[in-house]
N, C-alpha and C. Protein backbone atom coordinates (compact mmCIF):
# COMPACT_ATOMS: atom_id res chain seq x y z
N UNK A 1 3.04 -5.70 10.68
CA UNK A 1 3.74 -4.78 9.83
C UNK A 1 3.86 -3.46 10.56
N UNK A 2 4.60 -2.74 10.52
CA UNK A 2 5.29 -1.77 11.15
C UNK A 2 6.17 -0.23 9.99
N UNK A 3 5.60 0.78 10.12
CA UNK A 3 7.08 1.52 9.48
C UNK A 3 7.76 1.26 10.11
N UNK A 4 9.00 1.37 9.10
CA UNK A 4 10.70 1.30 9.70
C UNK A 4 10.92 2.46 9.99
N UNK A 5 11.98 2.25 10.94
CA UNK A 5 12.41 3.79 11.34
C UNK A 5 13.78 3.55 10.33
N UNK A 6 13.74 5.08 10.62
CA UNK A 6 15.58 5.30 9.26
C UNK A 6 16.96 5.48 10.24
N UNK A 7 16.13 6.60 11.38
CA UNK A 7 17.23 6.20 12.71
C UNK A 7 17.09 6.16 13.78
N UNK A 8 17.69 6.20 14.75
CA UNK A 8 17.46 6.09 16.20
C UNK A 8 16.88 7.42 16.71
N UNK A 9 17.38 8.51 16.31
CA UNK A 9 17.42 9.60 16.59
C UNK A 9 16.18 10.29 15.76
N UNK A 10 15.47 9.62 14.91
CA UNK A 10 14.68 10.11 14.28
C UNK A 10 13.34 10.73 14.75
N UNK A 11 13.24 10.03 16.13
CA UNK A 11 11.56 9.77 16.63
C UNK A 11 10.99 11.00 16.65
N UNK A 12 12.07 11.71 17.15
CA UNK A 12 10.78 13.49 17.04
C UNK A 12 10.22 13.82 15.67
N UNK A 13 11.17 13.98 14.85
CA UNK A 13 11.04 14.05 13.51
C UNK A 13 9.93 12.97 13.04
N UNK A 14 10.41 11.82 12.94
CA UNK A 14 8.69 10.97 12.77
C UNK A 14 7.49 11.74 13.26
N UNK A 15 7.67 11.88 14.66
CA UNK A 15 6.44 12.33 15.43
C UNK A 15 5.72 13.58 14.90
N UNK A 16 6.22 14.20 14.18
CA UNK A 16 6.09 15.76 13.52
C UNK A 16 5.29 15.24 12.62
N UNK A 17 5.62 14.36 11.61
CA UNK A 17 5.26 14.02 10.15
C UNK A 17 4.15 13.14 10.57
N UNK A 18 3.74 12.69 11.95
CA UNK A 18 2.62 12.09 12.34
C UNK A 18 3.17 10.20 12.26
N UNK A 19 4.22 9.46 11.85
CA UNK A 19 4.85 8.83 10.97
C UNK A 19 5.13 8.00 13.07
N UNK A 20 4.77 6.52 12.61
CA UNK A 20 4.78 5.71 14.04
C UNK A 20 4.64 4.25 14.08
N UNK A 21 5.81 4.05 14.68
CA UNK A 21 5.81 2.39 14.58
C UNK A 21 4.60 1.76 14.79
N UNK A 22 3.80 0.98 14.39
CA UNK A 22 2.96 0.32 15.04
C UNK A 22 2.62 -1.78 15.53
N UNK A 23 1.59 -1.80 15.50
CA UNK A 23 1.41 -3.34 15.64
C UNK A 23 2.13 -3.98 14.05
N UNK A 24 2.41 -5.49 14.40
CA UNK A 24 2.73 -6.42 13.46
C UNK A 24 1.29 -7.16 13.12
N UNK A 25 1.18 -7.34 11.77
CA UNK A 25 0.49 -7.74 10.99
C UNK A 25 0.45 -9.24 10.47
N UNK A 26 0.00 -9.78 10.08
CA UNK A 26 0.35 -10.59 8.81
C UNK A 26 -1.16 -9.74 7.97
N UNK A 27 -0.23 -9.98 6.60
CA UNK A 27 -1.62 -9.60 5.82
C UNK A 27 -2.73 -9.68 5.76
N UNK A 28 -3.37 -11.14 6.25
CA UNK A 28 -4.74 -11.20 6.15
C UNK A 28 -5.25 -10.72 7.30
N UNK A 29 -4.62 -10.62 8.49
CA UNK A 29 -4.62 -9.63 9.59
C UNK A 29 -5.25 -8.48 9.38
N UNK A 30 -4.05 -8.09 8.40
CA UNK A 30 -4.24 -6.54 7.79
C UNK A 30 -5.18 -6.31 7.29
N UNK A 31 -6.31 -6.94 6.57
CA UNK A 31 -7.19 -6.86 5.76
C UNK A 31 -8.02 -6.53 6.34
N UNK A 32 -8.19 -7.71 7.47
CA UNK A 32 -9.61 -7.55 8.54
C UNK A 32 -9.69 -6.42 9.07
N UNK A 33 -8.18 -5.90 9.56
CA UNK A 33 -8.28 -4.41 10.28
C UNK A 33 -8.60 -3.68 9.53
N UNK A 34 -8.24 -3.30 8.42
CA UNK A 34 -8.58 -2.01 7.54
C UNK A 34 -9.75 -2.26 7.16
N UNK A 35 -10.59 -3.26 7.01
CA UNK A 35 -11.82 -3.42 6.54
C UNK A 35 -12.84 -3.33 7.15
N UNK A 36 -12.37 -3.88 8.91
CA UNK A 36 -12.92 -3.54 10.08
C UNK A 36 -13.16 -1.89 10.48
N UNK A 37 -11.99 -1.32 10.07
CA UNK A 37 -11.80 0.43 10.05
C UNK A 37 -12.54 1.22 8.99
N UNK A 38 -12.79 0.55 7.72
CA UNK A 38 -13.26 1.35 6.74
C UNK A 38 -14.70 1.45 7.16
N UNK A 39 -15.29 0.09 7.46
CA UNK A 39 -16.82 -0.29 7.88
C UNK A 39 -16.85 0.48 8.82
N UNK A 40 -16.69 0.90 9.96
CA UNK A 40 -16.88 1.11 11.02
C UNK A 40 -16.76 3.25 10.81
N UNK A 41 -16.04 3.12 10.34
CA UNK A 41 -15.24 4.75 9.81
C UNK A 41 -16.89 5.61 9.03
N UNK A 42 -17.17 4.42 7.79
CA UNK A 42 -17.94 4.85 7.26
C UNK A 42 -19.76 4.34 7.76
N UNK A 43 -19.43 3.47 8.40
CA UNK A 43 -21.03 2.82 8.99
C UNK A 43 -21.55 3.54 9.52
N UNK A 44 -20.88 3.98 10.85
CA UNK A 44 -21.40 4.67 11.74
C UNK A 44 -21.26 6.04 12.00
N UNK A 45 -20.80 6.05 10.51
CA UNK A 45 -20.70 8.20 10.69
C UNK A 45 -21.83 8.17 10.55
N UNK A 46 -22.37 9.35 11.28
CA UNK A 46 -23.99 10.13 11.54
C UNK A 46 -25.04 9.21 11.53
N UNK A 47 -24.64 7.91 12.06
CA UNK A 47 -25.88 6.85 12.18
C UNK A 47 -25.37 6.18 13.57
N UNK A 48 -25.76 6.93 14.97
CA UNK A 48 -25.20 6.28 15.96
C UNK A 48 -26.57 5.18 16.51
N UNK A 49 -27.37 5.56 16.02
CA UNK A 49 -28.46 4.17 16.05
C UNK A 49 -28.74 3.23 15.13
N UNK A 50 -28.19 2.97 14.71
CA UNK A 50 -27.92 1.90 13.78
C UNK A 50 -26.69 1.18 14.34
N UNK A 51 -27.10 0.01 14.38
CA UNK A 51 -26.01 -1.17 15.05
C UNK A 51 -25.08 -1.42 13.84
N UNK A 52 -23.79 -2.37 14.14
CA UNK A 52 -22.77 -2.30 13.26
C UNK A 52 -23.39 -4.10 12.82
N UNK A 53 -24.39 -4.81 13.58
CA UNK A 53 -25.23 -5.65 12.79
C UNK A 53 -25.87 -5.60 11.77
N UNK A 54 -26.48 -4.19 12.22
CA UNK A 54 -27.69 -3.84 10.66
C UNK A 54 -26.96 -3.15 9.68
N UNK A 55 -25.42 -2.25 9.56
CA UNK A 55 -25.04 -2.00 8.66
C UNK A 55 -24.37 -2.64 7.89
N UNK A 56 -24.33 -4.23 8.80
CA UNK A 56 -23.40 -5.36 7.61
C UNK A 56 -24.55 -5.86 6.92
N UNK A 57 -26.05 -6.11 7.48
CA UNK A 57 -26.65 -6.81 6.92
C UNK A 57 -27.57 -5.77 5.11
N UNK A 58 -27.20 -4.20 5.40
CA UNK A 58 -27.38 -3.62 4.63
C UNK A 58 -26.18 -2.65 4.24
N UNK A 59 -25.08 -3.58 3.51
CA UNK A 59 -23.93 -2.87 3.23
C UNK A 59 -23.58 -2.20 2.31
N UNK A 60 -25.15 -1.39 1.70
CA UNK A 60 -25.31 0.05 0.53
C UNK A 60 -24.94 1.13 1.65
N UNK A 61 -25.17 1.03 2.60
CA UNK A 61 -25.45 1.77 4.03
C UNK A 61 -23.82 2.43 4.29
N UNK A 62 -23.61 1.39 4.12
CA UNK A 62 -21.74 1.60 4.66
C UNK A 62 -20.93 1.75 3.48
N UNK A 63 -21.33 1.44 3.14
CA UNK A 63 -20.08 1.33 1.52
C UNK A 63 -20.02 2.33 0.41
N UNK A 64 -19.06 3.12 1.07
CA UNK A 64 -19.41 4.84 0.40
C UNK A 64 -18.43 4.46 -1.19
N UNK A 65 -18.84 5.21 -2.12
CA UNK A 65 -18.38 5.30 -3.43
C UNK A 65 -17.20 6.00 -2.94
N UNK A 66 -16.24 5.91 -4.23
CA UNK A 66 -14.78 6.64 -4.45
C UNK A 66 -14.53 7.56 -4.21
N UNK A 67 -15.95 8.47 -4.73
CA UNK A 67 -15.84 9.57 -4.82
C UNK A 67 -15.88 10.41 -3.11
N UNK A 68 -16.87 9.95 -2.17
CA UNK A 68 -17.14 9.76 -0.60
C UNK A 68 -15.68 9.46 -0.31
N UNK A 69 -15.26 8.72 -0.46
CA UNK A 69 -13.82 8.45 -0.05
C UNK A 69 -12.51 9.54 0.36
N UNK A 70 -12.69 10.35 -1.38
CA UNK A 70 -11.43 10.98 -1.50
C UNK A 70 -12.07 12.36 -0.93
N UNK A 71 -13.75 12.50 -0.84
CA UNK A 71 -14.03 14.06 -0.72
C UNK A 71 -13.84 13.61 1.06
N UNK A 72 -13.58 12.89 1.65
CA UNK A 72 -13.62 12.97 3.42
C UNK A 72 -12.13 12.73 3.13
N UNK A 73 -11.61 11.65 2.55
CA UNK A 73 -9.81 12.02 2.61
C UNK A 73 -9.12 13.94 2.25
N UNK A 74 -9.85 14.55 1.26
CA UNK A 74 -9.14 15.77 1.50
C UNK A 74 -10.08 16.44 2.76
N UNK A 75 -11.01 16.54 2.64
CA UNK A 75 -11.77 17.06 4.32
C UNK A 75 -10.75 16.91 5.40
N UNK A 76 -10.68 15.35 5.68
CA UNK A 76 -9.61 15.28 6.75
C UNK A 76 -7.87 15.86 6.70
N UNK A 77 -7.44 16.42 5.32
CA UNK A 77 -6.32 16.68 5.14
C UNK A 77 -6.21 18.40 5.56
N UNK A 78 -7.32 18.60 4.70
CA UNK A 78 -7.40 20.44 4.62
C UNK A 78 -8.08 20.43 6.08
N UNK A 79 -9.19 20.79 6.23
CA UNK A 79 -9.28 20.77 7.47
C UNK A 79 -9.95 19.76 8.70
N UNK A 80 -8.96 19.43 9.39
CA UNK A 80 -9.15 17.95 10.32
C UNK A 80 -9.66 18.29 11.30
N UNK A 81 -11.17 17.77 11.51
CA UNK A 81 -11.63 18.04 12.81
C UNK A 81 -11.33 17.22 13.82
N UNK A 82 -11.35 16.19 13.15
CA UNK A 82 -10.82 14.89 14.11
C UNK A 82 -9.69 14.28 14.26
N UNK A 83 -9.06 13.09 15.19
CA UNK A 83 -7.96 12.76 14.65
C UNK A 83 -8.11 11.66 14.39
N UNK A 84 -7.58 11.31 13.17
CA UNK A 84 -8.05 10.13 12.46
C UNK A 84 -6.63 9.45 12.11
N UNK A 85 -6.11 8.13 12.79
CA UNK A 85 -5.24 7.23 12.62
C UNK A 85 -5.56 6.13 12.25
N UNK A 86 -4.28 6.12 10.73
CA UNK A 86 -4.44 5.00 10.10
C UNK A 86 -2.81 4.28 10.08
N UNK A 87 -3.19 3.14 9.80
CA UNK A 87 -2.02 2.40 9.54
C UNK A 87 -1.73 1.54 8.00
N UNK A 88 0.01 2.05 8.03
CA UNK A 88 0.57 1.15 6.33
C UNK A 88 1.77 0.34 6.67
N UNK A 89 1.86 -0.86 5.34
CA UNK A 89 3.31 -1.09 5.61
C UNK A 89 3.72 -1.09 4.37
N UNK A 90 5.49 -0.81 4.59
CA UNK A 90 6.06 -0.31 3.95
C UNK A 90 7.45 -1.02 4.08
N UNK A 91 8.01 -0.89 2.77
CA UNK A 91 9.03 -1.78 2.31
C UNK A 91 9.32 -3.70 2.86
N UNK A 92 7.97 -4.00 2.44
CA UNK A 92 8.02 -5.00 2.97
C UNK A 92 8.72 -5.92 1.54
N UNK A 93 9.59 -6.86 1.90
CA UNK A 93 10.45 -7.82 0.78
C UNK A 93 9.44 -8.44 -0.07
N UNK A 94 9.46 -8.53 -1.00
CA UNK A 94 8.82 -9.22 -2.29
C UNK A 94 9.02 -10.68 -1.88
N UNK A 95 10.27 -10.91 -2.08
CA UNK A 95 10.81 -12.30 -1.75
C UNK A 95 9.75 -13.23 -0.58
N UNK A 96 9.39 -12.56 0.57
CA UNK A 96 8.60 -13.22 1.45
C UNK A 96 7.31 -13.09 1.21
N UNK A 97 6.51 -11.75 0.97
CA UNK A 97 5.02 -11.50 0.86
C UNK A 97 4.72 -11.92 -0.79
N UNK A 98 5.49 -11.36 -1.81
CA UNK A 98 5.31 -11.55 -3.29
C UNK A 98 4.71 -10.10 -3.20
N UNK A 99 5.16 -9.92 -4.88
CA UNK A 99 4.56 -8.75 -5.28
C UNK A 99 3.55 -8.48 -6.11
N UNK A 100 2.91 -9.26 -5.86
CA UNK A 100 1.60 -9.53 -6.90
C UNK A 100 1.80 -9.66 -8.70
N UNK A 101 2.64 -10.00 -8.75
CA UNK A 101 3.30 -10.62 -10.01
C UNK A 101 3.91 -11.76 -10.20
N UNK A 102 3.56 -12.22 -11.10
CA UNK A 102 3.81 -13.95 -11.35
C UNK A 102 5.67 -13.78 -11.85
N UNK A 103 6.22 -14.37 -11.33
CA UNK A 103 7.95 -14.45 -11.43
C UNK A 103 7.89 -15.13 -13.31
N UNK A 104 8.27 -14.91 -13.98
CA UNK A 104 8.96 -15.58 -15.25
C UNK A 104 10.17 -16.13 -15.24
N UNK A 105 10.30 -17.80 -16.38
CA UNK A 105 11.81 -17.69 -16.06
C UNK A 105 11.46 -18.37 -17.48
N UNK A 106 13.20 -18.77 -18.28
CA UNK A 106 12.84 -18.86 -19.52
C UNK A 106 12.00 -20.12 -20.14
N UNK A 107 11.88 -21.50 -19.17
CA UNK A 107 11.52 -22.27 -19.03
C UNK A 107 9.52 -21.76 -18.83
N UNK A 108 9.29 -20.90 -18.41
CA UNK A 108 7.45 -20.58 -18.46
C UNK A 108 7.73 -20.14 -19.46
N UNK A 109 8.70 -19.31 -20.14
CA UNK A 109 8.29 -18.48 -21.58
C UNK A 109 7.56 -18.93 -22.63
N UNK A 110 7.55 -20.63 -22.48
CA UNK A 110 6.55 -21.61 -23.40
C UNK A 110 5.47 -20.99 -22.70
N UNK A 111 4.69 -20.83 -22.02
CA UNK A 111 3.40 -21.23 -21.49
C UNK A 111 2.20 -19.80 -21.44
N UNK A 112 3.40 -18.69 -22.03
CA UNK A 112 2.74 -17.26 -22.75
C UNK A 112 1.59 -17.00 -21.60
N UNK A 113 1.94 -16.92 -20.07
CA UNK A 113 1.58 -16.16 -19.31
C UNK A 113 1.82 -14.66 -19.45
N UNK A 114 0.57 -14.18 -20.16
CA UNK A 114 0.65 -12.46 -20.35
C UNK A 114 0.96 -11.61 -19.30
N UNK A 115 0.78 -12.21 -18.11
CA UNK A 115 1.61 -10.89 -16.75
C UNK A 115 2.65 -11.35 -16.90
N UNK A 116 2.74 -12.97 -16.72
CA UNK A 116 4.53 -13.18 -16.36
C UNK A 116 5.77 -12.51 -17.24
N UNK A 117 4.81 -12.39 -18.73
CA UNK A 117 5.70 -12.19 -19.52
C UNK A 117 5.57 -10.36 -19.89
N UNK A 118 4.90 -9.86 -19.32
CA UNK A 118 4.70 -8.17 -19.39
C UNK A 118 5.69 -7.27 -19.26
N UNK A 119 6.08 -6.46 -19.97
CA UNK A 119 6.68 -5.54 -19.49
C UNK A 119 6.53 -4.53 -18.56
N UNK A 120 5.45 -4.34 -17.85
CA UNK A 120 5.25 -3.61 -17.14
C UNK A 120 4.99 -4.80 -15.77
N UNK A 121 5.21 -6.07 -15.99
CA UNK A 121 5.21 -6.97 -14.60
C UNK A 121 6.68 -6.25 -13.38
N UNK A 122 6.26 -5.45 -12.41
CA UNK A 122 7.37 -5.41 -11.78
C UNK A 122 8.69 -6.38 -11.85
N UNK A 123 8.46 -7.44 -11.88
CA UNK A 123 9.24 -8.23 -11.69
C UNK A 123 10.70 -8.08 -12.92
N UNK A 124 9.84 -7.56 -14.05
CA UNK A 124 10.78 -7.59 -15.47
C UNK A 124 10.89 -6.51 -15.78
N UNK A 125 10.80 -5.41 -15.37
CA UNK A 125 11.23 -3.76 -15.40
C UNK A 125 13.17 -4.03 -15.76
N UNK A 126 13.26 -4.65 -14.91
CA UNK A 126 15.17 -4.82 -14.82
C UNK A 126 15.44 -5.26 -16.08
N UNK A 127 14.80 -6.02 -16.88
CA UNK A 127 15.13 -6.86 -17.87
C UNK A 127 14.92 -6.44 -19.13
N UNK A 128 14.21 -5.72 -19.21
CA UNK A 128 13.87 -4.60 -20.46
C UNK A 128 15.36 -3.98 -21.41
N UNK A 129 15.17 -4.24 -22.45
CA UNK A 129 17.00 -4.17 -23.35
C UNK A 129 17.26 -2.83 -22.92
N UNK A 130 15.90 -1.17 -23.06
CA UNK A 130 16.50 0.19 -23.13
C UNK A 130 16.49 0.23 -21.43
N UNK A 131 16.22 -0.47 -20.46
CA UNK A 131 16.39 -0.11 -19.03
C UNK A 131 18.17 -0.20 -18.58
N UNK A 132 18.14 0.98 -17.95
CA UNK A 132 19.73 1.25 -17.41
C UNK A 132 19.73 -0.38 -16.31
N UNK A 133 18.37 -0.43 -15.44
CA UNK A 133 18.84 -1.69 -14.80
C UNK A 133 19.36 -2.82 -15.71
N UNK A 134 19.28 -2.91 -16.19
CA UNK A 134 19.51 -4.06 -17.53
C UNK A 134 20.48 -4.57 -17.57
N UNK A 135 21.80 -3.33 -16.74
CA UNK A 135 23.04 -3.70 -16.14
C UNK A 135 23.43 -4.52 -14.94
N UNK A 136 22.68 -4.40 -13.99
CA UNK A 136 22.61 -4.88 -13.07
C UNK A 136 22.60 -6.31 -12.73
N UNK A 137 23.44 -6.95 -11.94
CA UNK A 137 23.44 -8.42 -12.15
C UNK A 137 22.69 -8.68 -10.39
N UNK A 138 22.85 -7.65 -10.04
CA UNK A 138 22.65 -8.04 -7.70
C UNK A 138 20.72 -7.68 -7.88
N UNK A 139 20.28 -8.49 -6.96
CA UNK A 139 19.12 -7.99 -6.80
C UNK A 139 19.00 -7.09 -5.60
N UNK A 140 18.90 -5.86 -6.01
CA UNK A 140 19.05 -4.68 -5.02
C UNK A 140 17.45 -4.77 -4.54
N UNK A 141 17.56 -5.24 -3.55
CA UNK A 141 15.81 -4.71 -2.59
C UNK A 141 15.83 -3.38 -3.07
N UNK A 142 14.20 -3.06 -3.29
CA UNK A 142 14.12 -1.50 -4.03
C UNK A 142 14.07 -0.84 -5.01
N UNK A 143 15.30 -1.59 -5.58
CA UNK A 143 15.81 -0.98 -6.35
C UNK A 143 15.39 -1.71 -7.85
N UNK A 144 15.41 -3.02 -8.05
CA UNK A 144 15.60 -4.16 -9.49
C UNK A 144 15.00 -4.97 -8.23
N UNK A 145 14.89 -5.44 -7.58
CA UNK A 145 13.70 -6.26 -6.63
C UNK A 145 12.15 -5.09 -5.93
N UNK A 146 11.07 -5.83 -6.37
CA UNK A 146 10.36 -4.68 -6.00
C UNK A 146 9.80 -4.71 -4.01
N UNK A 147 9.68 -3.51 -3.77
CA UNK A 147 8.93 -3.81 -2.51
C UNK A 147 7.58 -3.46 -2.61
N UNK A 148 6.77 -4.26 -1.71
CA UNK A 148 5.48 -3.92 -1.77
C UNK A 148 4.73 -3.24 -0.12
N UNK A 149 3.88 -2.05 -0.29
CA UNK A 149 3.30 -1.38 0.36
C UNK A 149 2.17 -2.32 0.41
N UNK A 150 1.90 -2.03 1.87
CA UNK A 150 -0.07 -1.95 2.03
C UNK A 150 -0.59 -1.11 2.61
N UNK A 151 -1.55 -0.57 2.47
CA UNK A 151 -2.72 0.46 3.24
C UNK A 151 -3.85 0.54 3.39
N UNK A 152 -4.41 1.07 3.97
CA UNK A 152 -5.94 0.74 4.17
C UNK A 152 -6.37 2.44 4.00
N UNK A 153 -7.99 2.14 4.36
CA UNK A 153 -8.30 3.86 3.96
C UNK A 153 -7.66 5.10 4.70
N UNK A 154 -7.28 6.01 3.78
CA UNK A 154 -6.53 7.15 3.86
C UNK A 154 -5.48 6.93 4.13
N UNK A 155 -4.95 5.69 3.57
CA UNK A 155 -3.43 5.64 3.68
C UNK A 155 -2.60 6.60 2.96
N UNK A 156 -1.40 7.08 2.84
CA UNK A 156 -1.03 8.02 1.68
C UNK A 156 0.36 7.43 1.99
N UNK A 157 1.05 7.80 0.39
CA UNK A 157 2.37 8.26 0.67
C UNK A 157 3.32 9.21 -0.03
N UNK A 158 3.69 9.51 0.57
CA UNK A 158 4.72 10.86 0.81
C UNK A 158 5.13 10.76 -1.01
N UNK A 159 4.89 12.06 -1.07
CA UNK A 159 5.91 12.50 -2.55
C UNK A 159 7.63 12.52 -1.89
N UNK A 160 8.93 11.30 -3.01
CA UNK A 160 9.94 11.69 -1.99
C UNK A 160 11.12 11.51 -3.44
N UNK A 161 12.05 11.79 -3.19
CA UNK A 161 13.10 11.75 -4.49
C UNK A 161 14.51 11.44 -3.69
N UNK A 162 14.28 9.73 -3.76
CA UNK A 162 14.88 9.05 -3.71
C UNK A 162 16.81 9.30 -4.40
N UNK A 163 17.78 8.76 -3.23
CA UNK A 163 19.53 9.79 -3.23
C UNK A 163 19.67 8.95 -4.68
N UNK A 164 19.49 7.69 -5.08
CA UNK A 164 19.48 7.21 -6.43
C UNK A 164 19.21 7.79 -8.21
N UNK A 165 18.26 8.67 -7.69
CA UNK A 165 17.83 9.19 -8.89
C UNK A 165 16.95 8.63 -9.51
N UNK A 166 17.01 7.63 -9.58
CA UNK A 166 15.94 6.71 -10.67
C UNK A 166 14.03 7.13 -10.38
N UNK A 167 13.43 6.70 -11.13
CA UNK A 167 11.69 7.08 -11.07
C UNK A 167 11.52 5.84 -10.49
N UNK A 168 10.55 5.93 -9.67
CA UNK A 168 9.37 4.79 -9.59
C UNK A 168 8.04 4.71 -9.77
N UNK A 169 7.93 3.51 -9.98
CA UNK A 169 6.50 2.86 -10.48
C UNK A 169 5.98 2.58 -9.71
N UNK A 170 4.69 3.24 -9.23
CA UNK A 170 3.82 2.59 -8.16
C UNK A 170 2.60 1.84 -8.75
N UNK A 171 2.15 0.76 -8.78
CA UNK A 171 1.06 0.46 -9.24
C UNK A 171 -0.23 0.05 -7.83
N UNK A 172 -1.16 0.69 -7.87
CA UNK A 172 -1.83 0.17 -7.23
C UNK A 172 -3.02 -0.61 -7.16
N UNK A 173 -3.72 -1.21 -6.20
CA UNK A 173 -5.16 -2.15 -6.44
C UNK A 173 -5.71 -1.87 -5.15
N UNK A 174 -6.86 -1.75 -5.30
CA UNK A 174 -7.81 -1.95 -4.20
C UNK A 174 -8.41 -3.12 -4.15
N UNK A 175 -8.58 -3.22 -3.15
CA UNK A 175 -9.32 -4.73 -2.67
C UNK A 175 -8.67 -5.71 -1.39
């Protein structure tokens, strides 16, 4: 997995915003790395004698609470002593990865799957009677098709207001 670039000409501009193509993934790939990064990020801060053996075999050691998390994520934002690179992906197709929502069609509607049938299941946002998508017959990637992000620790993303207008829904999960 990789950000996309938007243009050719963009790269300085990326480079400013810190924003950089990187390695391809497959997800479970992805997992190991960021999990490999979080352990390692948080294991061996201020414990350089302690092996990355003994902090798996005592993983209270490494496994900082939420709260550890977000107080070293703004540390590193406000002021960065270090440089700390992480990697996300982004706008990856539903259609191939899935979006962590079970698809409905009217044929499951017997079988009263409570996500499939949710209104808040990405998948059925479009389908909702007061939603303007509601019009829409194309499945617009993005737009009435959802894409799904991944990230690992201190991933972020950008506050941005999309040329469409419309809001989005981000839902997220850890794990």
């Amino acid at each position: 997995m990789s950000q996309k670039r938007r243009s050719a000409d963009s790269a300085d501009q990326d480079e400013k915003f810190g924003f950089q193509s990187g390695s391809d993934f497959t997800l479970e790939e992805f997992q190991k790395y960021a999990d490999m990064f979080k352990e390692q990020y948080f294991g061996m801060k201020g414990s350089d004698e302690i092996s990355l053996f003994e902090i798996k075999q005592h993983k209270e050691m490494w496994r900082p609470s939420v709260e550890e998390i977000e107080g070293e994520y703004w540390r590193i934002v406000v002021c960065p002593d270090d440089e700390v690179e992480v990697d996300y992906g982004a706008d990856l197709d539903t259609a191939i990865f899935s979006s962590g929502f079970s698809k409905s069609s009217l044929s499951d509607a017997n079988k009263q799957d409570p996500y499939g049938l949710s209104c808040w299941n990405l998948n059925n946002l479009r389908r909702q009677p007061r939603s303007v998508l509601s019009f829409e017959t194309e499945d617009i990637s993005g737009v009435v098709v959802p894409w799904l992000y991944v990230g690992m620790c201190f991933s972020s993303f950008c506050w941005v207001r999309f040329f469409i207008l419309l809001f989005l829904i981000h839902l997220m999960k850890c794990g």
